[in-house]
C-alpha atoms as a PDB file:
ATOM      1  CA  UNK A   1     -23.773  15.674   8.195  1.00  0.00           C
ATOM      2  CA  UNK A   2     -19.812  15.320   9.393  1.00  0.00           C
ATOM      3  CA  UNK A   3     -18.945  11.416   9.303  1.00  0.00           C
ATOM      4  CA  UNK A   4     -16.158  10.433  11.269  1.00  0.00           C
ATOM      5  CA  UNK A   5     -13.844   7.058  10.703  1.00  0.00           C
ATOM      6  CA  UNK A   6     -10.943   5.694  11.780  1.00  0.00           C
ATOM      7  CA  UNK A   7      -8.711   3.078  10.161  1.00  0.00           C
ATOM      8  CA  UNK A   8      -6.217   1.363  11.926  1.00  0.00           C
ATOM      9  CA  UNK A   9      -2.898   0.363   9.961  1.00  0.00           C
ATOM     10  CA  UNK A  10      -0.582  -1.467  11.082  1.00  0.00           C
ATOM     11  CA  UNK A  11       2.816  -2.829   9.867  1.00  0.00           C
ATOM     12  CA  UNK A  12       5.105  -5.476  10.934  1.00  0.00           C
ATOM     13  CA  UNK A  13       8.247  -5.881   9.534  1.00  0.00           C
ATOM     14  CA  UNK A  14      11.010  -8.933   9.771  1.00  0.00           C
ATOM     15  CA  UNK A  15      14.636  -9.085   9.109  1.00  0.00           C
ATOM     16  CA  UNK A  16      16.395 -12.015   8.860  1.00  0.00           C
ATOM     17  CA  UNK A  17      19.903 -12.620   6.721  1.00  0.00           C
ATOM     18  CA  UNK A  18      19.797  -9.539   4.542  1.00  0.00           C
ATOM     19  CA  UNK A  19      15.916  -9.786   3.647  1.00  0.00           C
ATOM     20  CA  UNK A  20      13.550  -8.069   4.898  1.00  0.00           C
ATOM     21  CA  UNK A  21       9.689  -8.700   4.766  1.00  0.00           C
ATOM     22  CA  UNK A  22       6.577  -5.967   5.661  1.00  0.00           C
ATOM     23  CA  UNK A  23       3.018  -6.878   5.947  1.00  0.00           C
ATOM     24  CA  UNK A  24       0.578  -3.516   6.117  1.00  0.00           C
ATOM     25  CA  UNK A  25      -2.277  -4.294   8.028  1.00  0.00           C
ATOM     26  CA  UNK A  26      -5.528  -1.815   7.160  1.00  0.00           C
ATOM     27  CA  UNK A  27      -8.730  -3.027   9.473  1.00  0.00           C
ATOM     28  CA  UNK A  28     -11.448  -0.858   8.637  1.00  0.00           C
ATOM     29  CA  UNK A  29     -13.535  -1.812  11.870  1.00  0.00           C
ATOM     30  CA  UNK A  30     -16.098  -4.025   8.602  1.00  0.00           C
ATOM     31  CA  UNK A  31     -12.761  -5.657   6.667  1.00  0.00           C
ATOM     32  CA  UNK A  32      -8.947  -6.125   6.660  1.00  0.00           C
ATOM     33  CA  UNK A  33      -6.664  -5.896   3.909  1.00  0.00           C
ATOM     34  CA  UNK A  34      -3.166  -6.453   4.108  1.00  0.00           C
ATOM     35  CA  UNK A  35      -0.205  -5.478   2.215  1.00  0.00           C
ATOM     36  CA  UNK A  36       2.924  -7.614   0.961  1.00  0.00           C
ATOM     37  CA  UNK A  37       6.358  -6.493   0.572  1.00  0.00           C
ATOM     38  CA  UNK A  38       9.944  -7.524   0.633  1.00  0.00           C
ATOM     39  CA  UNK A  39      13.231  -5.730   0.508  1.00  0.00           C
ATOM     40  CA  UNK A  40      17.003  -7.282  -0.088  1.00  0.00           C
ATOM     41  CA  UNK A  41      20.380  -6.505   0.518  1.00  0.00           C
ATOM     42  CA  UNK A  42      22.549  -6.984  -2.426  1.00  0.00           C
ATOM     43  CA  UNK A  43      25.965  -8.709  -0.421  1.00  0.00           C
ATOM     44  CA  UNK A  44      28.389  -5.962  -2.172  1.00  0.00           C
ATOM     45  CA  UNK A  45      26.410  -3.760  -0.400  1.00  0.00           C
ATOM     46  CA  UNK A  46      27.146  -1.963   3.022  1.00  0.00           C
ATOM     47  CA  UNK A  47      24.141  -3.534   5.055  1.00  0.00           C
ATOM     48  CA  UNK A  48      21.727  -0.815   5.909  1.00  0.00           C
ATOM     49  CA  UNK A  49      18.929  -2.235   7.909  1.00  0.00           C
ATOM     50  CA  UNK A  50      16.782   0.918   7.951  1.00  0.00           C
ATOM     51  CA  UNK A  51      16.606   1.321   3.823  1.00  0.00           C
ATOM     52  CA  UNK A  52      15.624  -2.384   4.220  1.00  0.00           C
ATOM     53  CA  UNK A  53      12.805  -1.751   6.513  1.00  0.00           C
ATOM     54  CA  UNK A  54      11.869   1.036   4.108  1.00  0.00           C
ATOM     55  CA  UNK A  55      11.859  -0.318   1.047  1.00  0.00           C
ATOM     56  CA  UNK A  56       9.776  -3.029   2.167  1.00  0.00           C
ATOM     57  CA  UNK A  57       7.513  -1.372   4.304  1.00  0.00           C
ATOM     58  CA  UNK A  58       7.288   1.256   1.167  1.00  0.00           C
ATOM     59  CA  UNK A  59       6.216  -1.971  -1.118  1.00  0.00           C
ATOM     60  CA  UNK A  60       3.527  -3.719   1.520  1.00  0.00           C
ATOM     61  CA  UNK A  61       1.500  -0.011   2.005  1.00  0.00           C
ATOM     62  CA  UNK A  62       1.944   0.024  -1.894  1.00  0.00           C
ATOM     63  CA  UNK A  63       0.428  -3.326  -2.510  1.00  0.00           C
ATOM     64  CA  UNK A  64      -2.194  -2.261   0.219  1.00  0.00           C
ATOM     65  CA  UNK A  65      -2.566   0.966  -1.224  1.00  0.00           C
ATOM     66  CA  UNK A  66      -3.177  -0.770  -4.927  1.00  0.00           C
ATOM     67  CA  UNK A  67      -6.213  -3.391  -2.983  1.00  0.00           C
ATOM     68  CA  UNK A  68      -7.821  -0.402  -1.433  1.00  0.00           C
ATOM     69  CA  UNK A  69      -7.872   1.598  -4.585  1.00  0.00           C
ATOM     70  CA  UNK A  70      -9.560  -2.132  -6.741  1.00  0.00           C
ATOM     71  CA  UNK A  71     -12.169  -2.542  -3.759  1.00  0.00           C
ATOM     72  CA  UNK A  72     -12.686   1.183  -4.391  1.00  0.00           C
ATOM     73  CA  UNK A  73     -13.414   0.739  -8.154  1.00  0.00           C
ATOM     74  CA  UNK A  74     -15.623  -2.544  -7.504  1.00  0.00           C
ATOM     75  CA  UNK A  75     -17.730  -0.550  -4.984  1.00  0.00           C
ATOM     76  CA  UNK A  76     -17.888   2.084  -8.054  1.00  0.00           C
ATOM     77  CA  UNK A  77     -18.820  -0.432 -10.570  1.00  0.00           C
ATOM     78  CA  UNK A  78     -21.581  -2.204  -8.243  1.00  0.00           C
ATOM     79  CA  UNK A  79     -23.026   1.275  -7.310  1.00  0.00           C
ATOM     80  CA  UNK A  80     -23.305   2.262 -11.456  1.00  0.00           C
ATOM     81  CA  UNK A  81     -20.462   4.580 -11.404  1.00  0.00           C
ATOM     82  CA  UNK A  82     -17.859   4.607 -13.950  1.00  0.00           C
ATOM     83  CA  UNK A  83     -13.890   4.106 -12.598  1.00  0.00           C
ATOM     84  CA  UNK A  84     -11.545   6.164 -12.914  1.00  0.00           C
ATOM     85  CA  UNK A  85      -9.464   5.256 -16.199  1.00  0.00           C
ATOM     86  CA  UNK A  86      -6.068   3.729 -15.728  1.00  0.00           C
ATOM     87  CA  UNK A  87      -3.268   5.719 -17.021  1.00  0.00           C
ATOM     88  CA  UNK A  88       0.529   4.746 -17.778  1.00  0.00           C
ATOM     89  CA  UNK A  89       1.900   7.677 -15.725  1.00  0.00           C
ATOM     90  CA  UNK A  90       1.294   8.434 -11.705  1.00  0.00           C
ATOM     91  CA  UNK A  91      -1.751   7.024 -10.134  1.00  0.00           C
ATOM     92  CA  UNK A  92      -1.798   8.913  -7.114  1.00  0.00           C
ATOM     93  CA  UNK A  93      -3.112  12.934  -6.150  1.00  0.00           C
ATOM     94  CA  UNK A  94      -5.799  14.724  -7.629  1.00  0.00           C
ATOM     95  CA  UNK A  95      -6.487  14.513 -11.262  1.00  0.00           C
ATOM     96  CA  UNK A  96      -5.720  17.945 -11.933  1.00  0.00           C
ATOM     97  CA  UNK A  97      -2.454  17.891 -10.140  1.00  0.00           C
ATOM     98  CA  UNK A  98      -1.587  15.359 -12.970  1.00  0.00           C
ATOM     99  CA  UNK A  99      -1.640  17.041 -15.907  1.00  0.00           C
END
């Protein structure tokens, strides 16, 4: 049986005197999440707008990225399923890809 979803993610990002703040919007048609991040020009720094945006657009998909994966493990834990063990070094691919 194929299954087909789609998640809509959406991000909205403000500047305003050398900060910038992104909110990542995930609506999975059943819940919303939504991701938090900010970015900052240091003033000896040539202001760069578009690191800005990416830095804190980077951060609020992080932070989104970090809900989805604890709603992941709850659903896990509530089902009977172990979670995946938390490790000190990346979090993110396959398992095999980090070792």
């Amino acid at each position: 049986m194929t299954r087909h979803l789609e998640w809509k993610v959406g991000l909205d990002l403000v500047e305003d005197g050398g900060r910038t703040k992104a909110k990542a919007r995930l609506d999975t048609g059943t819940s919303t999440l939504t991701g938090h991040g900010s970015a900052r020009c240091n003033p000896a720094d040539v202001d760069l707008p578009a690191i800005g945006d990416e830095l804190a657009a980077g951060r609020a998909m992080k932070d989104l990225a970090g809900q989805l994966m604890r709603e992941a493990d709850r659903g896990m834990e509530a089902a009977g399923a172990g979670t995946v063990p938390r490790r000190t070094g990346p979090g993110y691919g396959w398992p095999e890809a980090a070792q």
